[in-house]
C-alpha atoms as a PDB file:
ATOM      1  CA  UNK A   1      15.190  34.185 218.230  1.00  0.00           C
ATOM      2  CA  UNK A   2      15.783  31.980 215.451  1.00  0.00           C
ATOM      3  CA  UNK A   3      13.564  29.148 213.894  1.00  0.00           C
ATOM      4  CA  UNK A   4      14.846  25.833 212.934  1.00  0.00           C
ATOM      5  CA  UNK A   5      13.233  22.491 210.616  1.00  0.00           C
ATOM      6  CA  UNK A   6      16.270  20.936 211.708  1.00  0.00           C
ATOM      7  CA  UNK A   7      15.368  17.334 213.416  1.00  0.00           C
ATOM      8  CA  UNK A   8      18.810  17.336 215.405  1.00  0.00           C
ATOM      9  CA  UNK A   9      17.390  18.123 218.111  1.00  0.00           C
ATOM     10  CA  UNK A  10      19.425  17.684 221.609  1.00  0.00           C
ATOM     11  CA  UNK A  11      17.157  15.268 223.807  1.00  0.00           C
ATOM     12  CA  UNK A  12      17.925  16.626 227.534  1.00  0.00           C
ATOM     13  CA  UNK A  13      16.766  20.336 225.775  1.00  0.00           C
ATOM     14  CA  UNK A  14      13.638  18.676 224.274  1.00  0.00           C
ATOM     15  CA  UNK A  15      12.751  16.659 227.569  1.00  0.00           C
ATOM     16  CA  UNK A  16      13.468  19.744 229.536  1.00  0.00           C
ATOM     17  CA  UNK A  17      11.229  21.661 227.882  1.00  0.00           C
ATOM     18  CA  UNK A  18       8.056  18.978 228.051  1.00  0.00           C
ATOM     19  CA  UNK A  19       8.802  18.903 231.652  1.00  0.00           C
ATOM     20  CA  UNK A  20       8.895  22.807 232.176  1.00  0.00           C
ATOM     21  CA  UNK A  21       5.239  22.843 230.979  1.00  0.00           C
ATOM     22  CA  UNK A  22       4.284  19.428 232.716  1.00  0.00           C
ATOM     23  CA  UNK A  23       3.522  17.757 229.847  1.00  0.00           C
ATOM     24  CA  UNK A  24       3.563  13.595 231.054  1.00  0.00           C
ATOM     25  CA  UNK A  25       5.454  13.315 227.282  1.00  0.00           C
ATOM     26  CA  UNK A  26       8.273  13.989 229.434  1.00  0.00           C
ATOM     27  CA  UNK A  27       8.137  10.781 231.506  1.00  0.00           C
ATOM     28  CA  UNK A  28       8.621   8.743 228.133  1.00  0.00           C
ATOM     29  CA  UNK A  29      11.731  10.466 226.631  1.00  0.00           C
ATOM     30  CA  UNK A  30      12.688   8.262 223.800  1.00  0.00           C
ATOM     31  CA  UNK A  31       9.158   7.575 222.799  1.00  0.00           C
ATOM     32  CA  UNK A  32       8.987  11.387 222.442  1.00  0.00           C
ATOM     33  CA  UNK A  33      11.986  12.195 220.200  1.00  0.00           C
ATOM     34  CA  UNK A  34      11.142   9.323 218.394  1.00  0.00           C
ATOM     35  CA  UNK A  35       7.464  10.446 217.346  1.00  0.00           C
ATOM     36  CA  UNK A  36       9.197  14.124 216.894  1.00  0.00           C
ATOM     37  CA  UNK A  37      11.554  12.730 214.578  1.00  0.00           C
ATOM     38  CA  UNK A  38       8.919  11.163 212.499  1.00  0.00           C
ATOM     39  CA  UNK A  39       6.770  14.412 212.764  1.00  0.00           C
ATOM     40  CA  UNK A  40       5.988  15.394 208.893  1.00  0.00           C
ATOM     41  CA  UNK A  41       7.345  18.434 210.128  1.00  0.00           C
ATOM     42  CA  UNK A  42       8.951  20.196 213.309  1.00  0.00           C
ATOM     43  CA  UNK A  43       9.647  23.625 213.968  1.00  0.00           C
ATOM     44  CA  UNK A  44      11.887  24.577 217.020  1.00  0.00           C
ATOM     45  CA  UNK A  45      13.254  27.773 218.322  1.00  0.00           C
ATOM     46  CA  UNK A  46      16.048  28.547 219.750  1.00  0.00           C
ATOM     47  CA  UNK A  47      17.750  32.052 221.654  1.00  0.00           C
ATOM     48  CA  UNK A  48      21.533  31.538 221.386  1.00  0.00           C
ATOM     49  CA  UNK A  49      22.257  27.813 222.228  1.00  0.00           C
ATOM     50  CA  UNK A  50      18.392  27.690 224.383  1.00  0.00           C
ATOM     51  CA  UNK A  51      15.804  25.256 223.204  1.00  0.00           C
ATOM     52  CA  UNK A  52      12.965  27.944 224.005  1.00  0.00           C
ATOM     53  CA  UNK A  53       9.735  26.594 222.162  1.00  0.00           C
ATOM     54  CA  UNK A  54       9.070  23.429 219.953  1.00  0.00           C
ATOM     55  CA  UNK A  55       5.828  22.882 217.491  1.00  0.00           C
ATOM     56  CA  UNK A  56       5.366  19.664 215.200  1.00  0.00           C
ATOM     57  CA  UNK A  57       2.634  18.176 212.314  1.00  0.00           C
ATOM     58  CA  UNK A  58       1.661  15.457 211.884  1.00  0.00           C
ATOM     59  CA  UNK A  59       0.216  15.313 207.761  1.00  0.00           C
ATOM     60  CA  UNK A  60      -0.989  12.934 204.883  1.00  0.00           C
ATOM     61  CA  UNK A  61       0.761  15.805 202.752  1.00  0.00           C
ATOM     62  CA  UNK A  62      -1.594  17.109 200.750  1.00  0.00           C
ATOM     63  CA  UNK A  63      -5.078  17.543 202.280  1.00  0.00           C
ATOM     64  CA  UNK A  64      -4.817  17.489 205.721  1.00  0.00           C
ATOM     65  CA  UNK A  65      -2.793  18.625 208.747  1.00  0.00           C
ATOM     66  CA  UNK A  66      -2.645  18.122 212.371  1.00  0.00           C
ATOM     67  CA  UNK A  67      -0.936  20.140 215.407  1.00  0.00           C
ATOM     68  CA  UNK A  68      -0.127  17.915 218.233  1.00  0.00           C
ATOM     69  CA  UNK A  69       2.515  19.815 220.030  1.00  0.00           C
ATOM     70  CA  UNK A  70       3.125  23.550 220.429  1.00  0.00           C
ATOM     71  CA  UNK A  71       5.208  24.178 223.667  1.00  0.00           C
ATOM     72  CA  UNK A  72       7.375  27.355 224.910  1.00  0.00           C
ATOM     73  CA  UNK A  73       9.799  27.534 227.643  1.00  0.00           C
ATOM     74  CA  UNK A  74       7.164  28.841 230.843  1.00  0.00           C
ATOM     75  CA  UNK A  75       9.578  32.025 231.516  1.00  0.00           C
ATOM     76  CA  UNK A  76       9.299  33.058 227.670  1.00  0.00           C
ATOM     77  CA  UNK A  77       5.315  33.163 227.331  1.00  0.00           C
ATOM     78  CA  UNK A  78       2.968  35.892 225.933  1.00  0.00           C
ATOM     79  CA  UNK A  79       6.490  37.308 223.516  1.00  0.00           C
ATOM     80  CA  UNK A  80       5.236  35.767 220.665  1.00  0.00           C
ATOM     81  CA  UNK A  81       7.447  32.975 220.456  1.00  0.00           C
ATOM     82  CA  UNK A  82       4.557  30.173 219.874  1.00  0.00           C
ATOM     83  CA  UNK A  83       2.404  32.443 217.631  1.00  0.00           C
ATOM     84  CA  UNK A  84       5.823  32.762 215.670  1.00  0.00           C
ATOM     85  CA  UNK A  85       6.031  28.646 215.583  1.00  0.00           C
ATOM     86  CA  UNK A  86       2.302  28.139 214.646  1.00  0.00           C
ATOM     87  CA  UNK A  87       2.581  30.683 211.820  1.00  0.00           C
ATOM     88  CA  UNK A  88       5.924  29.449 210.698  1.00  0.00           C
ATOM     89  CA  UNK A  89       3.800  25.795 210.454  1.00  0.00           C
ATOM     90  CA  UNK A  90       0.553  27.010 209.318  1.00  0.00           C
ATOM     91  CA  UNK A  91       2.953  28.887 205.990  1.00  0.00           C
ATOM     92  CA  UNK A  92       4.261  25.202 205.088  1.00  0.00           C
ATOM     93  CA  UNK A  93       0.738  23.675 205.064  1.00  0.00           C
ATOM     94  CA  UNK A  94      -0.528  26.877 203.165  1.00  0.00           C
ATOM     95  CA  UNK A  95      -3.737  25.400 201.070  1.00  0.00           C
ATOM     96  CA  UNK A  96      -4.020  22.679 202.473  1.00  0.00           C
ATOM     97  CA  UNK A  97      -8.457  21.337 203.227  1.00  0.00           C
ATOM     98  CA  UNK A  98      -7.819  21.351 206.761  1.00  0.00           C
ATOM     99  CA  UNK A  99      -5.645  22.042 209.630  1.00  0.00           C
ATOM    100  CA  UNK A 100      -6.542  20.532 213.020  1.00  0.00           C
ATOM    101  CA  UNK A 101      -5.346  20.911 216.563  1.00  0.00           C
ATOM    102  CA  UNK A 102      -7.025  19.873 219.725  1.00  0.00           C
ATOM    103  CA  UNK A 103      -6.841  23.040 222.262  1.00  0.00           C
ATOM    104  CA  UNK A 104      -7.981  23.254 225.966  1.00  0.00           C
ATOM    105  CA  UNK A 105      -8.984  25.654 228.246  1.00  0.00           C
ATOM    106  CA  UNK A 106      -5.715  27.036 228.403  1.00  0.00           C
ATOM    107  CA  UNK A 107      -4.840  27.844 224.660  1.00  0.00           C
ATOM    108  CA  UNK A 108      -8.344  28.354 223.440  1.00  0.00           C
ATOM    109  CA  UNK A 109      -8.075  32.047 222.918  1.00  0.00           C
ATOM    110  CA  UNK A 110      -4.337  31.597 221.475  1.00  0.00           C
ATOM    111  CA  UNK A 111      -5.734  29.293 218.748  1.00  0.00           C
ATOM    112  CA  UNK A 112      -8.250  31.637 217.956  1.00  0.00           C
ATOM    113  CA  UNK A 113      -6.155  34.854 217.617  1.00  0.00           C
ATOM    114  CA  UNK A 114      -3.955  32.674 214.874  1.00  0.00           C
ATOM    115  CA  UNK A 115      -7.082  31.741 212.846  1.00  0.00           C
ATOM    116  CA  UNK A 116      -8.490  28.589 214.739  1.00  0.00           C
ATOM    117  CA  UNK A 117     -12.344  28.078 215.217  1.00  0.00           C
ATOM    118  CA  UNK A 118     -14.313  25.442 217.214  1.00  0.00           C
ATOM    119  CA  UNK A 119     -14.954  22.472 214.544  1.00  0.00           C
ATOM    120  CA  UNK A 120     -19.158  22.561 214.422  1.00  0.00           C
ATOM    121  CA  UNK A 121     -20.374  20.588 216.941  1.00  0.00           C
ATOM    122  CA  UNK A 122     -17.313  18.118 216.859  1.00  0.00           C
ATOM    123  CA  UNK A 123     -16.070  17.061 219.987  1.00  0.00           C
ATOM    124  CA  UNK A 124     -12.391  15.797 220.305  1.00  0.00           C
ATOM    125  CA  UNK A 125     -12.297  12.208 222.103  1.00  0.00           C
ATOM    126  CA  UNK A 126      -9.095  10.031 222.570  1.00  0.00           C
ATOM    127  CA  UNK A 127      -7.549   7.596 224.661  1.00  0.00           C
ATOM    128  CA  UNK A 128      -5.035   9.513 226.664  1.00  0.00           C
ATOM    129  CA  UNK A 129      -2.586   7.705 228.953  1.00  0.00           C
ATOM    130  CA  UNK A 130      -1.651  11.018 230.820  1.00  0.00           C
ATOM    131  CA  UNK A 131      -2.810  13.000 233.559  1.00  0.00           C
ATOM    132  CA  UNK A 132      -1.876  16.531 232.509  1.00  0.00           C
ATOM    133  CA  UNK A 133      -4.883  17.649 230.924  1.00  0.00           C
END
């Protein structure tokens, strides 16, 4: 498996992949490579020509960080593929006051094992137009 920064990334491989894990990003495909485009920073991985996992941050550059989207191809989960991703990301922000993700029920215990704690007694709120979670 190798990692790329590049942000050449092949659209039908990138929608593919958000609609592999059901992820309603899928339905808006050009709103979706755009905001991965203008990610501070993405991280993809690939096996031969396979788009098989995809992370990005979002950053002011110095201080903080944020993880929006860490996704691996369904038939390549639990071989380390994302941990690989969110390591290669977490490296690049190395220092930096804080690094912030929003996890669910689903990745809790992944964030953990790479480092990630519940915030206090913060609570993450947005205004979501998808169904997915």
């Amino acid at each position: 498996m190798n990692l790329s920064e590049s942000r050449d990334l092949p659209a039908d491989k990138v929608i593919a992949l958000y609609a592999a894990n059901g992820w309603s990003a899928a339905s808006k495909p050009q709103e979706l490579c755009n905001a991965l485009h203008n990610s501070h920073s993405i991280v993809s991985a690939w096996i031969g020509k396979e788009l098989v996992g995809l992370g990005n941050a979002l950053s002011d550059g110095f201080l903080v960080v944020y993880y929006p989207h860490l996704l691996v191809l369904p038939s390549y989960h639990g071989q380390g593929i994302g941990g690989r991703i969110l390591e290669h990301l977490k490296m690049k922000y190395h220092g930096f006051h804080q690094h912030i993700l929003v996890a669910d029920g689903r990745t809790i215990e992944f964030y953990k094992k790479h480092g990630f704690e519940q915030a206090g007694s913060t609570q993450p709120m947005w205004i979501y137009q998808g169904a997915d979670h």
